[in-house]
PDB file of N, CA and C in Angstrom:
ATOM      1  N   UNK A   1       0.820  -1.202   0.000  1.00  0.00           N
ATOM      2  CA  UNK A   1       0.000   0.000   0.000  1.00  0.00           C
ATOM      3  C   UNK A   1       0.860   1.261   0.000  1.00  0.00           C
ATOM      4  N   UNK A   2       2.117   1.405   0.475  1.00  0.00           N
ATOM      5  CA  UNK A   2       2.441   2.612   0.646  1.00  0.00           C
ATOM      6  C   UNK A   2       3.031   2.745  -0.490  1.00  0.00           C
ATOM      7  N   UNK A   3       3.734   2.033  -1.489  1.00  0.00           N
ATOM      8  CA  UNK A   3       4.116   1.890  -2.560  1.00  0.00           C
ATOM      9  C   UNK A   3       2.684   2.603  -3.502  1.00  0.00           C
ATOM     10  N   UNK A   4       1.755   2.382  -3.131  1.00  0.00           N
ATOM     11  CA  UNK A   4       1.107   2.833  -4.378  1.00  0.00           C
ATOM     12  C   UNK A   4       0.661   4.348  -3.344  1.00  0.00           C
ATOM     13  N   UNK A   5       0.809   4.402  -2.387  1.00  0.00           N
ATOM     14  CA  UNK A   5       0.197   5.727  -2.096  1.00  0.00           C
ATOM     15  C   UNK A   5       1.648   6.633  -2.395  1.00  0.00           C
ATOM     16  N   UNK A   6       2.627   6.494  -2.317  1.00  0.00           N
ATOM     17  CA  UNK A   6       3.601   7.027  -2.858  1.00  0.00           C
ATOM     18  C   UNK A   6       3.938   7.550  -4.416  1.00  0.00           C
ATOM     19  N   UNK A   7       3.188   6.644  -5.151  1.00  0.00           N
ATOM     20  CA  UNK A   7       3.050   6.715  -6.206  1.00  0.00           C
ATOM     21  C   UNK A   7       1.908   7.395  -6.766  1.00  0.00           C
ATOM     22  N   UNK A   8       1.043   7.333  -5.877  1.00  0.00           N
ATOM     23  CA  UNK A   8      -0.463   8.665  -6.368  1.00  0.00           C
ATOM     24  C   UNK A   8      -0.075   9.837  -5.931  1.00  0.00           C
ATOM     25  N   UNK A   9       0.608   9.910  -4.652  1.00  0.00           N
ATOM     26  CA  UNK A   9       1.414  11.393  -4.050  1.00  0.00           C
ATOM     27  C   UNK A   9       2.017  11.580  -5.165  1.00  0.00           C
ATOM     28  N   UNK A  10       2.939  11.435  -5.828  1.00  0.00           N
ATOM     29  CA  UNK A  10       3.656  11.841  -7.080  1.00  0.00           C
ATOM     30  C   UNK A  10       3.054  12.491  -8.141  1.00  0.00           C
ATOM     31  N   UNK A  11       2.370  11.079  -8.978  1.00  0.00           N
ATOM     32  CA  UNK A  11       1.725  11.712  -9.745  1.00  0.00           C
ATOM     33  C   UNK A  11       0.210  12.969  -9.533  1.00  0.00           C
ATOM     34  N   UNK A  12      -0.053  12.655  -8.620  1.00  0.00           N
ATOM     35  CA  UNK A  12      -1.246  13.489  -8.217  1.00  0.00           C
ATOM     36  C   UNK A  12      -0.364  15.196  -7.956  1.00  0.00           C
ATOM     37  N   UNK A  13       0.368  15.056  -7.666  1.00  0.00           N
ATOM     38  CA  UNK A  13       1.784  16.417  -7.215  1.00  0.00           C
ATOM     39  C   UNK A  13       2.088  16.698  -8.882  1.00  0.00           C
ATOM     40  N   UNK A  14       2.818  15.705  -9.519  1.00  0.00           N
ATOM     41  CA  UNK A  14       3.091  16.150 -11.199  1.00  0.00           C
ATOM     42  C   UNK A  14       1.572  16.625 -12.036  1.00  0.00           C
ATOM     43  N   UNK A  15       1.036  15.793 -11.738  1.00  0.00           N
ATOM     44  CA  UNK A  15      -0.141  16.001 -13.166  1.00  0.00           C
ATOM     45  C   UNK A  15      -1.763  16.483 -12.473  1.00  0.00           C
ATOM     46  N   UNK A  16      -1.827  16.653 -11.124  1.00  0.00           N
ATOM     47  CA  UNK A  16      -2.985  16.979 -10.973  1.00  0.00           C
ATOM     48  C   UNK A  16      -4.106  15.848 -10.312  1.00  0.00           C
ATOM     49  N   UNK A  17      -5.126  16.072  -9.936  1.00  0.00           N
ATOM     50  CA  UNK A  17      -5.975  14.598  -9.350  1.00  0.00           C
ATOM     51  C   UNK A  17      -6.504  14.178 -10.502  1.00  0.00           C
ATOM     52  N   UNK A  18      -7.367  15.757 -11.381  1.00  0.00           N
ATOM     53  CA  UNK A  18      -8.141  15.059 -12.031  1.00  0.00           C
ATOM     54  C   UNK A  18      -7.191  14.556 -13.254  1.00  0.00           C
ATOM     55  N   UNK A  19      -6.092  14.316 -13.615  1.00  0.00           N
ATOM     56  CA  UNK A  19      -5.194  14.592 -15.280  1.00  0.00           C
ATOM     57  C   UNK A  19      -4.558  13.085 -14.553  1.00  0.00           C
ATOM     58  N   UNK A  20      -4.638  12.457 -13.029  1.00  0.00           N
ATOM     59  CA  UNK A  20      -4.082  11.346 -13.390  1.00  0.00           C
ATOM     60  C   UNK A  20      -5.257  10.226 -12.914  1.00  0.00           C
ATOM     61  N   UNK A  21      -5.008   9.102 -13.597  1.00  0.00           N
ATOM     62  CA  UNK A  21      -6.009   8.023 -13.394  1.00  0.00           C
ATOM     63  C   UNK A  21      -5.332   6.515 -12.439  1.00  0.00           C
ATOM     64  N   UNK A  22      -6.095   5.391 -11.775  1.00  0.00           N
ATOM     65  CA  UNK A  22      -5.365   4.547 -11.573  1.00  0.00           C
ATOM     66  C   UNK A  22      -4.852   3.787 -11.956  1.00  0.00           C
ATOM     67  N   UNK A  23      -5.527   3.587 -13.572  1.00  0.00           N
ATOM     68  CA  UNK A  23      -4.583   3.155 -14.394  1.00  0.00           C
ATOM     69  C   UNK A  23      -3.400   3.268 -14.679  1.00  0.00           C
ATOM     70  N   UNK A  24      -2.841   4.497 -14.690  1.00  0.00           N
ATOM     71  CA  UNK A  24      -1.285   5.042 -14.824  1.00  0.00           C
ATOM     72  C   UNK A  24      -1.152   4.862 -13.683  1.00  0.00           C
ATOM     73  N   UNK A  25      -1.131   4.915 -12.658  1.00  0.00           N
ATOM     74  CA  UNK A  25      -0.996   4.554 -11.350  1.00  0.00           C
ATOM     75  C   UNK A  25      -0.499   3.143 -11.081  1.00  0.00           C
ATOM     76  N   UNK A  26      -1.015   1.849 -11.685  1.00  0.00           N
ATOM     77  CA  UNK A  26      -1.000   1.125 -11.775  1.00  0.00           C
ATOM     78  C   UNK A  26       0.415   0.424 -12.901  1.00  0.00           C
ATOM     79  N   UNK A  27       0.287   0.828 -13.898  1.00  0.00           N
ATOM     80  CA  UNK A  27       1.161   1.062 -14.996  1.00  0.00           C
ATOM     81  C   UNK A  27       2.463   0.917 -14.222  1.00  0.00           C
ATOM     82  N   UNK A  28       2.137   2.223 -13.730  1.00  0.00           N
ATOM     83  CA  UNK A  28       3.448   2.892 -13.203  1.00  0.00           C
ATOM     84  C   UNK A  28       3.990   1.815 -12.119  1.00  0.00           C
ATOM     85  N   UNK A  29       3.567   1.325 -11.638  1.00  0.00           N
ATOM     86  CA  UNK A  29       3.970   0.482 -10.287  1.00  0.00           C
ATOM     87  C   UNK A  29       4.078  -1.181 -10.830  1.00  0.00           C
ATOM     88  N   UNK A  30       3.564  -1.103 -12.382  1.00  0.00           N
ATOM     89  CA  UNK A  30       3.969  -2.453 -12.608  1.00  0.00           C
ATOM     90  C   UNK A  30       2.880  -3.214 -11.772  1.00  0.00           C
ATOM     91  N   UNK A  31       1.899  -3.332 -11.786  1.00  0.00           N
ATOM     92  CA  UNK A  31       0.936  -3.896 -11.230  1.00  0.00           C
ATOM     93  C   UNK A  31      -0.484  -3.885 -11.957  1.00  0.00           C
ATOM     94  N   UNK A  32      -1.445  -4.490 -11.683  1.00  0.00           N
ATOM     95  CA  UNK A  32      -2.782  -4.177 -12.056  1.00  0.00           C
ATOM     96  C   UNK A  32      -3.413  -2.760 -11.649  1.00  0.00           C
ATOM     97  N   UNK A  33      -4.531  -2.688 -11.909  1.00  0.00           N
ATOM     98  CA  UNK A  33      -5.577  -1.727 -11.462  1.00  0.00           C
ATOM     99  C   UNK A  33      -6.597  -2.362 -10.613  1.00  0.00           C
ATOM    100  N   UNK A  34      -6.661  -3.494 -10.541  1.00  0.00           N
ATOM    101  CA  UNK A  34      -7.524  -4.127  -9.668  1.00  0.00           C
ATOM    102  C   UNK A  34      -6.778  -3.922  -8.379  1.00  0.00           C
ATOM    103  N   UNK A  35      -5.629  -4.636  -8.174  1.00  0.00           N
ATOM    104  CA  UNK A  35      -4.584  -3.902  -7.244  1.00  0.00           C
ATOM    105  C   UNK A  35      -4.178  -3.012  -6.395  1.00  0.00           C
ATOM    106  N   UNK A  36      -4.784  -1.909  -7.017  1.00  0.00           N
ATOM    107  CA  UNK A  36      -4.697  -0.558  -6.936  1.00  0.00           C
ATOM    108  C   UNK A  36      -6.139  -0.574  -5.734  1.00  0.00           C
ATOM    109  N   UNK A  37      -7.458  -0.814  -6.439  1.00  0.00           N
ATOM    110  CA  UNK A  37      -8.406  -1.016  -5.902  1.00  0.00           C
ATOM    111  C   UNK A  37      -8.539  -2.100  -4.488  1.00  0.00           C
ATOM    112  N   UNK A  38      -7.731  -2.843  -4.472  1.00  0.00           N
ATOM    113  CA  UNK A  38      -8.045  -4.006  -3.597  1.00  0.00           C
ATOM    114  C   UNK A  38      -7.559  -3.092  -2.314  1.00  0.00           C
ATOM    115  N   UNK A  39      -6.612  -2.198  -2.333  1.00  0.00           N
ATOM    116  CA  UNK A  39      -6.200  -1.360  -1.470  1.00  0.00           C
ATOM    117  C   UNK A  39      -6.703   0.220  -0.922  1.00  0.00           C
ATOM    118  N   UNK A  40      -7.456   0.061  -1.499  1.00  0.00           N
ATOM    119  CA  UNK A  40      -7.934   1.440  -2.035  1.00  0.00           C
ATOM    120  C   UNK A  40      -9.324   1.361  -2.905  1.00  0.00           C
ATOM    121  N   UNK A  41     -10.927   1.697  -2.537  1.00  0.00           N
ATOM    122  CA  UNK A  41     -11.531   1.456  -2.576  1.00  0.00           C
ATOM    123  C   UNK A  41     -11.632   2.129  -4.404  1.00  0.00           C
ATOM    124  N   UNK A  42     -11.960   3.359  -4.207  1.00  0.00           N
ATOM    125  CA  UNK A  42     -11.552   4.375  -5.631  1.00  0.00           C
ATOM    126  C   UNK A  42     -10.232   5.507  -5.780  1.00  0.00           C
ATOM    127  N   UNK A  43     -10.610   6.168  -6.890  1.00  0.00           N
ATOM    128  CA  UNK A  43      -9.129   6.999  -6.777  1.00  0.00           C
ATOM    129  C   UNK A  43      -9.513   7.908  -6.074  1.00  0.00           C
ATOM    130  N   UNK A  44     -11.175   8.534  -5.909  1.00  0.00           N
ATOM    131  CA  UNK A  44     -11.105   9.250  -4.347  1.00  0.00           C
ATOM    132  C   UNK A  44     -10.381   9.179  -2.922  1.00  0.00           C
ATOM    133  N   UNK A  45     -11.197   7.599  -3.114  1.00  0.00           N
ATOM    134  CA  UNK A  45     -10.540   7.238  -1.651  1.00  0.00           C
ATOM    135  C   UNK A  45      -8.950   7.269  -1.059  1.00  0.00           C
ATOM    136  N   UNK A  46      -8.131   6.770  -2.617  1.00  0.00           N
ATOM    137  CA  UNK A  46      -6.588   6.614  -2.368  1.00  0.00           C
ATOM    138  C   UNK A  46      -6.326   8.543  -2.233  1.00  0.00           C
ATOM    139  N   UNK A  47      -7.376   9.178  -3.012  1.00  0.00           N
ATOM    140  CA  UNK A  47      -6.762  10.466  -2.850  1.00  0.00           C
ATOM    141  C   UNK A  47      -6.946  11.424  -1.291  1.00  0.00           C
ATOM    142  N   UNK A  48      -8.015  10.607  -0.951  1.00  0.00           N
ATOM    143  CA  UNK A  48      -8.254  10.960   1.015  1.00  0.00           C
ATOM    144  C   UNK A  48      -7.432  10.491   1.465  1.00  0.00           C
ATOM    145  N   UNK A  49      -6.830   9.125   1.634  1.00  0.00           N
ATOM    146  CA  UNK A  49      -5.506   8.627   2.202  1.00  0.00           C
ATOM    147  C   UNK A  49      -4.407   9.240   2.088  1.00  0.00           C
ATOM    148  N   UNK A  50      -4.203  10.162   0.983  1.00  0.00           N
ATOM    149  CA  UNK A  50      -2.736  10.316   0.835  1.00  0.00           C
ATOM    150  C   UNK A  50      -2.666  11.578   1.562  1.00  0.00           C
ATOM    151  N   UNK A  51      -3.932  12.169   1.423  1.00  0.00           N
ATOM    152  CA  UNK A  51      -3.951  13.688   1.996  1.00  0.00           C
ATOM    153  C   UNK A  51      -4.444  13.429   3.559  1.00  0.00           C
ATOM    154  N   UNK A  52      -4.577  12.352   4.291  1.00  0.00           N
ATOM    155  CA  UNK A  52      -4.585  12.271   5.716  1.00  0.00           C
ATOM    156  C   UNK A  52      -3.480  12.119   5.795  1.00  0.00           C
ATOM    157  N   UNK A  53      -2.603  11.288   5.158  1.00  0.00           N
ATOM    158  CA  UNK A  53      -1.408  11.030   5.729  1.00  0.00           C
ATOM    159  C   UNK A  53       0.029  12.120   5.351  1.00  0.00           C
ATOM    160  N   UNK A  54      -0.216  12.501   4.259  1.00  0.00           N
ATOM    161  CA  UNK A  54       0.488  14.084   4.481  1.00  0.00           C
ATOM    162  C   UNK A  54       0.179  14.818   5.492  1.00  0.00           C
ATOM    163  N   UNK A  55      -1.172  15.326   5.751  1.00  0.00           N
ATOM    164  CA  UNK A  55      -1.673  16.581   6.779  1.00  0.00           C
ATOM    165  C   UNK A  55      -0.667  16.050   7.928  1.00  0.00           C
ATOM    166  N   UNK A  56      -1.186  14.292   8.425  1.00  0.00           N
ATOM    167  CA  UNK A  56      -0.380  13.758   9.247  1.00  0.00           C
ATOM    168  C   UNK A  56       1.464  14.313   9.450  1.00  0.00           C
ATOM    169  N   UNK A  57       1.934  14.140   8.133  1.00  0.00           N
ATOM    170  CA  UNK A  57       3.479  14.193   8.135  1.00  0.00           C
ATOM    171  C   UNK A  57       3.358  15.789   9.092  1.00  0.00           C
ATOM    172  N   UNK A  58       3.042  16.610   8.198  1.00  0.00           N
ATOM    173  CA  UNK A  58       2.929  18.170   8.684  1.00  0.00           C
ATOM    174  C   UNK A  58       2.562  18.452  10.161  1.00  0.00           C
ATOM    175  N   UNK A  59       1.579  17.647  10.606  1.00  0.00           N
ATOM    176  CA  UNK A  59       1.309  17.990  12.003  1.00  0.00           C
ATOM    177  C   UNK A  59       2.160  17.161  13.286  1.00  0.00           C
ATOM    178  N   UNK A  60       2.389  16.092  12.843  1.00  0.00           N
ATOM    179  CA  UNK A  60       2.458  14.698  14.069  1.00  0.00           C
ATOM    180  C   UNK A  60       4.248  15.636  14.280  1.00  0.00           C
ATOM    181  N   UNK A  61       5.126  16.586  13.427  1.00  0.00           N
ATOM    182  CA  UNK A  61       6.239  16.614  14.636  1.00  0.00           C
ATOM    183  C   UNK A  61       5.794  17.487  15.375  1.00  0.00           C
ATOM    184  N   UNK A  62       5.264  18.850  14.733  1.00  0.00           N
ATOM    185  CA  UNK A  62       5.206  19.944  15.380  1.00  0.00           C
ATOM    186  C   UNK A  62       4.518  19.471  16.715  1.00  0.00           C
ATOM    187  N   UNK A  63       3.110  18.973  16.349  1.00  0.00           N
ATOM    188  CA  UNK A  63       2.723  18.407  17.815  1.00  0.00           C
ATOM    189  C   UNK A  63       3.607  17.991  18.945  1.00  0.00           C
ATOM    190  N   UNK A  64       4.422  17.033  18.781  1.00  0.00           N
ATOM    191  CA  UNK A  64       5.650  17.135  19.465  1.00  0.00           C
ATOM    192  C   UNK A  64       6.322  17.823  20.042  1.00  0.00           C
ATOM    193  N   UNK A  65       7.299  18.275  19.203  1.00  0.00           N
ATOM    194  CA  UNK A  65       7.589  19.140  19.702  1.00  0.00           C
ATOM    195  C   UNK A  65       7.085  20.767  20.260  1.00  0.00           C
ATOM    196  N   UNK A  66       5.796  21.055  20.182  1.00  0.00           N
ATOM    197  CA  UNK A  66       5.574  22.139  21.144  1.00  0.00           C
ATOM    198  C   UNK A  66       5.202  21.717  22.063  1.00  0.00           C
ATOM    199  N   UNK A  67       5.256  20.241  22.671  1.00  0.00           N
ATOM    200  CA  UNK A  67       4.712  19.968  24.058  1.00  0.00           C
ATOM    201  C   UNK A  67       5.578  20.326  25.305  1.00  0.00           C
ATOM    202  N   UNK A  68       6.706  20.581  24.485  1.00  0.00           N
ATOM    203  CA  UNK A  68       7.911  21.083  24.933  1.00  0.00           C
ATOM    204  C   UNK A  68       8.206  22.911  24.686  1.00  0.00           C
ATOM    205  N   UNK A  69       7.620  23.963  24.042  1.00  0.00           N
ATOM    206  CA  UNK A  69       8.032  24.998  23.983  1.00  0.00           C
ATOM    207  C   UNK A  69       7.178  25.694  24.660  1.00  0.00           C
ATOM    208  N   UNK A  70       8.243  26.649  25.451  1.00  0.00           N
ATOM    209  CA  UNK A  70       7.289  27.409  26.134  1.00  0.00           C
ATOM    210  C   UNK A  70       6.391  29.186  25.155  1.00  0.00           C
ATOM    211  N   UNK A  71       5.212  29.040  25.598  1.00  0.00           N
ATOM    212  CA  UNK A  71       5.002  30.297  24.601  1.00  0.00           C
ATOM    213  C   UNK A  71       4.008  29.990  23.158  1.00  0.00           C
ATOM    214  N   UNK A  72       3.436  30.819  22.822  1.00  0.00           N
ATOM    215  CA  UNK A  72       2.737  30.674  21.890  1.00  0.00           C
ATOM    216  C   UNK A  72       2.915  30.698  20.465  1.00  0.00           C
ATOM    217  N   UNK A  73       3.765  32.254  20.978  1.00  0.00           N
ATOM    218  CA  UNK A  73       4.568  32.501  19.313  1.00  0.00           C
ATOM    219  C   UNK A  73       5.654  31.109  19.069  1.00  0.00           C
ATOM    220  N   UNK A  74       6.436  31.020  19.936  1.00  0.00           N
ATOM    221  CA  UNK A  74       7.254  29.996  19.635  1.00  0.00           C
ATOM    222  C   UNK A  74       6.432  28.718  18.541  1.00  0.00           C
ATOM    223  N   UNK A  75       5.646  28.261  19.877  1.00  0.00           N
ATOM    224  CA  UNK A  75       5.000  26.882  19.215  1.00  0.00           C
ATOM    225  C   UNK A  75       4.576  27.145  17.732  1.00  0.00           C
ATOM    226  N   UNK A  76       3.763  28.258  17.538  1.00  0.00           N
ATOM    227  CA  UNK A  76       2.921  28.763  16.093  1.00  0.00           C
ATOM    228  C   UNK A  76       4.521  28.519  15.255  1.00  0.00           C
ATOM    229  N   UNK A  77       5.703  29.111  15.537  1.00  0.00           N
ATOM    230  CA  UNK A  77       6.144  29.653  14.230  1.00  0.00           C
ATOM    231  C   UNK A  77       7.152  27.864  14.224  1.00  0.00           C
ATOM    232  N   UNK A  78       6.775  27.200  15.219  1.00  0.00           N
ATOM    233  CA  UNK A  78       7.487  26.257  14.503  1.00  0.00           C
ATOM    234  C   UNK A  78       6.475  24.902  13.604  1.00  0.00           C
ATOM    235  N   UNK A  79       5.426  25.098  13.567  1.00  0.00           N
ATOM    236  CA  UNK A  79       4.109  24.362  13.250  1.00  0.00           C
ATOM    237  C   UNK A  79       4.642  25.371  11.798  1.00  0.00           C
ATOM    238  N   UNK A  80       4.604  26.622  11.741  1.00  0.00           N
ATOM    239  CA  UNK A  80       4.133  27.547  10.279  1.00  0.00           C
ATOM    240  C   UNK A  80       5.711  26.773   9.537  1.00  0.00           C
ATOM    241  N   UNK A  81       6.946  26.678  10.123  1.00  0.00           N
ATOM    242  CA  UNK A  81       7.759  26.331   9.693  1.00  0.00           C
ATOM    243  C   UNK A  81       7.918  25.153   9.567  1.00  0.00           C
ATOM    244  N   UNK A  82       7.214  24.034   9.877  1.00  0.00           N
ATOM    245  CA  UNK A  82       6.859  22.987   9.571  1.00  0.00           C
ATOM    246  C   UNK A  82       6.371  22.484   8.103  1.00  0.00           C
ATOM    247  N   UNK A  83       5.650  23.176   8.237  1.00  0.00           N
ATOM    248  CA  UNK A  83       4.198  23.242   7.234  1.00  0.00           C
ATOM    249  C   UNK A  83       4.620  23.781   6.005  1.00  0.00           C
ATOM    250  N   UNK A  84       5.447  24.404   6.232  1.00  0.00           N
ATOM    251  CA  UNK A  84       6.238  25.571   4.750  1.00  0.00           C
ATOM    252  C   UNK A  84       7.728  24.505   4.157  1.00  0.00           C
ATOM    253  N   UNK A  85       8.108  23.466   5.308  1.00  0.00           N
ATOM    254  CA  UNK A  85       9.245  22.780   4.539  1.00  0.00           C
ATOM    255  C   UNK A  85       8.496  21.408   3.599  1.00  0.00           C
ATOM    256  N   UNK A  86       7.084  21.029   4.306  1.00  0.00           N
ATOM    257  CA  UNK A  86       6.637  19.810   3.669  1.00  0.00           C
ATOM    258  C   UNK A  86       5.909  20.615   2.478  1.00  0.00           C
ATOM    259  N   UNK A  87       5.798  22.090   2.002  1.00  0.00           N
ATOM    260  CA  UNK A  87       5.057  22.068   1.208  1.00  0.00           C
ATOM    261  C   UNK A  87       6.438  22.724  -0.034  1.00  0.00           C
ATOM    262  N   UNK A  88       7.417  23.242   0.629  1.00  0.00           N
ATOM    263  CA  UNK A  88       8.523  23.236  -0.347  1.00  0.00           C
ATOM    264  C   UNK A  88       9.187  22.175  -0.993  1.00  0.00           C
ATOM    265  N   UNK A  89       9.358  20.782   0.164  1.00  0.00           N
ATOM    266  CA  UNK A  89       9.433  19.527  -0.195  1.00  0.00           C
ATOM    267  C   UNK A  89       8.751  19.010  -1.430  1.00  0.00           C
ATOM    268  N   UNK A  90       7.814  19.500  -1.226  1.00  0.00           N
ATOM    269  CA  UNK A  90       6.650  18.372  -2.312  1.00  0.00           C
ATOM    270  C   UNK A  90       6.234  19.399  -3.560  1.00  0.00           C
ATOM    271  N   UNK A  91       6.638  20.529  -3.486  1.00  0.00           N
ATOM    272  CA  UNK A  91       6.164  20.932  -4.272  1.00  0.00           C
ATOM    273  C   UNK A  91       4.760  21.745  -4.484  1.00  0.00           C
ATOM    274  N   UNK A  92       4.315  22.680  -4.988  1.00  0.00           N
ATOM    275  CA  UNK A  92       3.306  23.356  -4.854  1.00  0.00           C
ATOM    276  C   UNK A  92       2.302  22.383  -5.846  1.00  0.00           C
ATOM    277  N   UNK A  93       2.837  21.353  -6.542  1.00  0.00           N
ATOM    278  CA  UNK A  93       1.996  20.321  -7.289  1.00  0.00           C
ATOM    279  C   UNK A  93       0.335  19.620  -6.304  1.00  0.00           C
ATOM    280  N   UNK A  94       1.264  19.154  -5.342  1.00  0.00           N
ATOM    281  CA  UNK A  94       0.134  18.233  -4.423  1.00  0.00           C
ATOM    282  C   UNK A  94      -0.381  19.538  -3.429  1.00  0.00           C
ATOM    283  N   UNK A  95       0.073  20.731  -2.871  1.00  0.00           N
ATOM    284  CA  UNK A  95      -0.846  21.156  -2.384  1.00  0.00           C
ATOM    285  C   UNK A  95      -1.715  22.352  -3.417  1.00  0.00           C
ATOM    286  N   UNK A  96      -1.761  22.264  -4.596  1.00  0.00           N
ATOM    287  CA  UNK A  96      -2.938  22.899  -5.471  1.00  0.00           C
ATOM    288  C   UNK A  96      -3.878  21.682  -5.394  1.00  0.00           C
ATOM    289  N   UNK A  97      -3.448  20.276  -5.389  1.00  0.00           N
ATOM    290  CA  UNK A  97      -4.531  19.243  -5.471  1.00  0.00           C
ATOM    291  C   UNK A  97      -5.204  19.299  -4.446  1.00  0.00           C
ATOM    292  N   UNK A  98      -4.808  19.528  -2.980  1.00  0.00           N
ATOM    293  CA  UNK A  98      -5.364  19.597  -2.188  1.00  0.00           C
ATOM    294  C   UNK A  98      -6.254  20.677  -2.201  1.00  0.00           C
ATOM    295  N   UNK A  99      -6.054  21.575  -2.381  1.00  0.00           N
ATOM    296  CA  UNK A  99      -6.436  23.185  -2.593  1.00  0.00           C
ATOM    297  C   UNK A  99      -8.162  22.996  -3.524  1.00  0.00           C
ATOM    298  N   UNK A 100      -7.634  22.257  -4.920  1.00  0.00           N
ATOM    299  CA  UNK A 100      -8.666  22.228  -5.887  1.00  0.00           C
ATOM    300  C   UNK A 100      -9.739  21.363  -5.235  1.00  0.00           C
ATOM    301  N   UNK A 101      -9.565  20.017  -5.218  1.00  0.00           N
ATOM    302  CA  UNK A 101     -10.150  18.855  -4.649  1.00  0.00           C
ATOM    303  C   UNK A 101     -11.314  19.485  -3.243  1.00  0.00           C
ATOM    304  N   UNK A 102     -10.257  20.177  -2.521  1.00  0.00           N
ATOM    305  CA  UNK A 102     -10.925  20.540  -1.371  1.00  0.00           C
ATOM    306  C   UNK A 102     -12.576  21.312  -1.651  1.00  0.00           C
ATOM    307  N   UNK A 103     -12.501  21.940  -3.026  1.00  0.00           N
ATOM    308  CA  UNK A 103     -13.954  23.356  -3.322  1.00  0.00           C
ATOM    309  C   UNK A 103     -14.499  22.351  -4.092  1.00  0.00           C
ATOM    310  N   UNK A 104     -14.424  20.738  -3.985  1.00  0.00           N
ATOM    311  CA  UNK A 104     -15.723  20.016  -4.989  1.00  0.00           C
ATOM    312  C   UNK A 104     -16.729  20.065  -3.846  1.00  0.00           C
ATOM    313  N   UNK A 105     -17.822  19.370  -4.441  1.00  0.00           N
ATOM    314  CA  UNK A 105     -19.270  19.267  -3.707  1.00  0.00           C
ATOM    315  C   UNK A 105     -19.059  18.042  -3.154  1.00  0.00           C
ATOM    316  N   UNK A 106     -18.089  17.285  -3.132  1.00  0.00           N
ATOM    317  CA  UNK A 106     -17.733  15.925  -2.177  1.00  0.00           C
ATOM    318  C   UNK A 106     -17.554  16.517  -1.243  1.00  0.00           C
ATOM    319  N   UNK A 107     -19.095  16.252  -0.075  1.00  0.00           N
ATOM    320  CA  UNK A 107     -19.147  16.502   1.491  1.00  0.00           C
ATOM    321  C   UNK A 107     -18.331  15.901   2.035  1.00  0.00           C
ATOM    322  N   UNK A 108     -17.711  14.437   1.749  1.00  0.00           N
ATOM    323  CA  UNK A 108     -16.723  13.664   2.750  1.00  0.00           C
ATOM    324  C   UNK A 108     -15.804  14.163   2.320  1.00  0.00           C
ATOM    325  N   UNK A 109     -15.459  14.252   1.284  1.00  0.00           N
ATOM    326  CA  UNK A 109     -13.576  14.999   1.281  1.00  0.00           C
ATOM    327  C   UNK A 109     -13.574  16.122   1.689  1.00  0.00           C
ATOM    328  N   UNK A 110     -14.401  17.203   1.292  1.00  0.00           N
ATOM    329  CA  UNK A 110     -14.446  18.494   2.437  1.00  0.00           C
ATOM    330  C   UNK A 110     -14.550  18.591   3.720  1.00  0.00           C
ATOM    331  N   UNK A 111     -15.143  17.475   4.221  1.00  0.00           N
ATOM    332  CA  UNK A 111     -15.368  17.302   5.991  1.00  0.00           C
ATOM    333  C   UNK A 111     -13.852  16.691   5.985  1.00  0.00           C
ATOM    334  N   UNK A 112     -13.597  15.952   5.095  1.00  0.00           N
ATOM    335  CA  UNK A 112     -12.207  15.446   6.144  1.00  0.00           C
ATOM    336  C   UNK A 112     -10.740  16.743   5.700  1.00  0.00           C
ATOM    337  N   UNK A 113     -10.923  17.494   4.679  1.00  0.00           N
ATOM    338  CA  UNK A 113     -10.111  18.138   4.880  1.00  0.00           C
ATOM    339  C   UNK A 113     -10.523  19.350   6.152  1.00  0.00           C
ATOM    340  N   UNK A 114     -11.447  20.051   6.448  1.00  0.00           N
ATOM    341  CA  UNK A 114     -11.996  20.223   7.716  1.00  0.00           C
ATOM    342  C   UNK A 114     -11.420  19.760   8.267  1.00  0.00           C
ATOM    343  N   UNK A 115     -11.624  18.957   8.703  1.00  0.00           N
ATOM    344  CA  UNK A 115     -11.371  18.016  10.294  1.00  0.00           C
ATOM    345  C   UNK A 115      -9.776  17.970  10.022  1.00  0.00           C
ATOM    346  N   UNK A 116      -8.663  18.081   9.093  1.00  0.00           N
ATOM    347  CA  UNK A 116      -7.524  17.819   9.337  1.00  0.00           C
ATOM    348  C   UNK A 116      -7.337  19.374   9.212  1.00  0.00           C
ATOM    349  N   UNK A 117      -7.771  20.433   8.609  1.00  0.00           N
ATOM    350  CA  UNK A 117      -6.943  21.236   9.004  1.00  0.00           C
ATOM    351  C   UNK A 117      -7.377  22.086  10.448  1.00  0.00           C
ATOM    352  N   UNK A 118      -8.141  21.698  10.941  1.00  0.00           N
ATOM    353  CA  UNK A 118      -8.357  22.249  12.417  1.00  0.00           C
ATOM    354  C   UNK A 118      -7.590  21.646  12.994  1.00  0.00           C
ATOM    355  N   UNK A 119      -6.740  20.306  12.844  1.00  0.00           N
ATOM    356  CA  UNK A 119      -5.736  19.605  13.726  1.00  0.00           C
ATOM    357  C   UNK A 119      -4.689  20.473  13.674  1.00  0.00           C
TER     358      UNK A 119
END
């Protein structure tokens, strides 16, 4: 699984959510598309996974480490500096997907991006 969620992070970052399919996804990993699915219900779903588990990357150190800083500003600017290396990391590719994806009329992907960015 992480092999292919690694591989939708990519292409979903290069080409967009809607410009890539699981077919190329699949392709790409040398595998089926059923495959793809057995892990991953649709390419929605693999595309909610990848974006819980990014938000995840971004939040789970800072959390950490401000359990330890004293102060507010502190904690904020190391969460903002957090957040600014995973999105220089990756590229402004995957967070326009997030960005776009987020203003569809899919109530569950909007509630869960909700619910992760209040974390």
């Amino acid at each position: 699984m992480a092999e292919i969620l690694g591989t939708a992070r990519k292409m979903f970052a290069d080409n967009g959510y809607e410009d890539t399919t699981t077919l190329e996804i699949a392709r790409h990993l040398g595998i089926s598309e059923a495959t793809v699915f057995t892990y991953s219900g649709s390419k929605r779903e693999l595309c909610m996974q990848l974006i819980t588990d990014w938000y995840g990357e971004m939040s789970a150190e800072p959390e950490r480490e401000t359990l330890h800083v004293r102060g507010t500003h502190a904690g904020l600017s190391r969460i903002v500096r957090k957040h600014l290396n995973v999105f220089i990391r990756d590229g402004r590719g995957l967070c326009a997907s997030v960005l776009i994806e987020g203003r569809t009329p899919d109530t569950a992907f909007a509630g869960l991006l909700t619910q992760l960015q209040r974390r």
